[in-house]
C-alpha atoms as a PDB file:
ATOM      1  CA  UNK A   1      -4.078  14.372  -5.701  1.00  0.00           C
ATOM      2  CA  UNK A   2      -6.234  12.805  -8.016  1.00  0.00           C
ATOM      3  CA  UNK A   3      -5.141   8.881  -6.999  1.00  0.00           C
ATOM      4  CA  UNK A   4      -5.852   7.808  -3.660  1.00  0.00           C
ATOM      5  CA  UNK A   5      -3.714   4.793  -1.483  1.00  0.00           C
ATOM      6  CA  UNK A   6      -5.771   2.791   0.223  1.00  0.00           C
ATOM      7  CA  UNK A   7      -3.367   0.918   2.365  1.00  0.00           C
ATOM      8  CA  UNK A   8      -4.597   2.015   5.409  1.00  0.00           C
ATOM      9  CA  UNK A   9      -7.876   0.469   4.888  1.00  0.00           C
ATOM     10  CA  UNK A  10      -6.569  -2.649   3.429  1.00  0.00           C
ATOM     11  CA  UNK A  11      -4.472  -2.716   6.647  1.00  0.00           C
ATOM     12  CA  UNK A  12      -7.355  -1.964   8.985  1.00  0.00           C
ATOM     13  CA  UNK A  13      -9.479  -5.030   7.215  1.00  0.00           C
ATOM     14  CA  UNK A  14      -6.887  -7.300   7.514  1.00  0.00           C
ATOM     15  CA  UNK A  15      -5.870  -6.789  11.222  1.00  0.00           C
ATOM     16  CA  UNK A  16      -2.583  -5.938   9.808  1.00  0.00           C
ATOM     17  CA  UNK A  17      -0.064  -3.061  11.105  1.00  0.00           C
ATOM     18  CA  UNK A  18       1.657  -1.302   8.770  1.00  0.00           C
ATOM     19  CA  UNK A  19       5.427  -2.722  10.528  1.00  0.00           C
ATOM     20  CA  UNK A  20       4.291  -6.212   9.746  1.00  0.00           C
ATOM     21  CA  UNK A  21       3.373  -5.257   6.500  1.00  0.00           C
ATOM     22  CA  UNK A  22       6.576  -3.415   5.455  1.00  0.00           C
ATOM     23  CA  UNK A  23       8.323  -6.544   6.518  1.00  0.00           C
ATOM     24  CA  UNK A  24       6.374  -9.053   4.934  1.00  0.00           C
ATOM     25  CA  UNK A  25       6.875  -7.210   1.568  1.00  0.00           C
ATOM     26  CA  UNK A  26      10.792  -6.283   2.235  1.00  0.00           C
ATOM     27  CA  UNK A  27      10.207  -2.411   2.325  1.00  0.00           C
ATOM     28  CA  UNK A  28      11.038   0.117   5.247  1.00  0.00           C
ATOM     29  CA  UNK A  29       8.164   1.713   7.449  1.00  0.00           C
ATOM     30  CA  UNK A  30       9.301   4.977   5.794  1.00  0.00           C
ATOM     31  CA  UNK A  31       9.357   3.963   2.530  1.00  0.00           C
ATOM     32  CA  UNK A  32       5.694   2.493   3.559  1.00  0.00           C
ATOM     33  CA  UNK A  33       4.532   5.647   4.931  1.00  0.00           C
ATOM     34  CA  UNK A  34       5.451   7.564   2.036  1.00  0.00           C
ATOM     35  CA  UNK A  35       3.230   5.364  -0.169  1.00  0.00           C
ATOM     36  CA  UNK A  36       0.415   5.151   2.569  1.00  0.00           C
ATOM     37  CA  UNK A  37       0.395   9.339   2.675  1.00  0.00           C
ATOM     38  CA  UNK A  38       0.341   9.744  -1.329  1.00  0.00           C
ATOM     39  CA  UNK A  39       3.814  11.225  -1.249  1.00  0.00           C
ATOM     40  CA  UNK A  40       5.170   8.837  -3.256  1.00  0.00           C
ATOM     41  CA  UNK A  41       5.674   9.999  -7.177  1.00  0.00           C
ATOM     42  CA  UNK A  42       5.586   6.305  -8.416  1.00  0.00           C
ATOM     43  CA  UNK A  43       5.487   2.448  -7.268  1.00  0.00           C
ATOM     44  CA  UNK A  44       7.008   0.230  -8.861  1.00  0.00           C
ATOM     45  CA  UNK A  45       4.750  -2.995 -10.150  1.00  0.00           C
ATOM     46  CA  UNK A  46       6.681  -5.389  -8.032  1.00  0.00           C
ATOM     47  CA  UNK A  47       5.955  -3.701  -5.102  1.00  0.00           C
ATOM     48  CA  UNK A  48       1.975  -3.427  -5.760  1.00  0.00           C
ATOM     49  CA  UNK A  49       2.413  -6.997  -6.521  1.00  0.00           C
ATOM     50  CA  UNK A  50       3.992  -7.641  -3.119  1.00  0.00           C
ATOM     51  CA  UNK A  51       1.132  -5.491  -1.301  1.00  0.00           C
ATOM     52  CA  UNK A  52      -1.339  -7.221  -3.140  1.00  0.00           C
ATOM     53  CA  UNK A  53       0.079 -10.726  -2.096  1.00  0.00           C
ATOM     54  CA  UNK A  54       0.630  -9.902   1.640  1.00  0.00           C
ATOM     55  CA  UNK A  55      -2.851  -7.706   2.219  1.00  0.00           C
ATOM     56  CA  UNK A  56      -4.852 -10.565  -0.457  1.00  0.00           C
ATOM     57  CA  UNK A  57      -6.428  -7.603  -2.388  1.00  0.00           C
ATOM     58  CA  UNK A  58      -6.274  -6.578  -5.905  1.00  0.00           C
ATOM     59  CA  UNK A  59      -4.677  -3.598  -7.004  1.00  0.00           C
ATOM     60  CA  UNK A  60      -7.754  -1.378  -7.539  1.00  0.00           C
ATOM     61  CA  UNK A  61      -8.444  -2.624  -3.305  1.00  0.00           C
ATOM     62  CA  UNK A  62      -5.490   0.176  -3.148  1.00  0.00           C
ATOM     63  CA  UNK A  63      -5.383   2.685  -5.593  1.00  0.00           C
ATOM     64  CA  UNK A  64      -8.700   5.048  -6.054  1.00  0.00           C
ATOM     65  CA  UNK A  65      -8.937   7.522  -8.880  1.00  0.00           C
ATOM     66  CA  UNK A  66     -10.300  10.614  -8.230  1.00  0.00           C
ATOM     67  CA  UNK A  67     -10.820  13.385 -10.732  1.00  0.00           C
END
């Protein structure tokens, strides 16, 4: 898959776990995990907007392009 999530790392820098996380931006683990595997087929804006806010990243902290 040519676009990587980056959560995990975000997570890890932040001393964050992903429960806390999941909470904070009013998602379920699951839903969470799905994104954090690359599983997920899309993601909505508000929700990057809401990682972005709770992890204080930018959006290209989390998502990697690789060709």
């Amino acid at each position: 898959m040519p676009i990587i999530i980056n959560i995990d790392v975000m997570l890890a820098k932040r001393k964050m776990q992903s429960q806390e996380l999941a909470e904070k931006i009013g998602i379920t683990q699951a839903n969470l995990s799905i994104l954090k595997n690359g599983k997920a087929k899309a993601i909505k804006i508000s929700t990057l907007e809401a990682i972005c806010t709770a992890l204080e990243c930018q959006p290209g902290d989390i998502l990697e392009f690789k060709p």
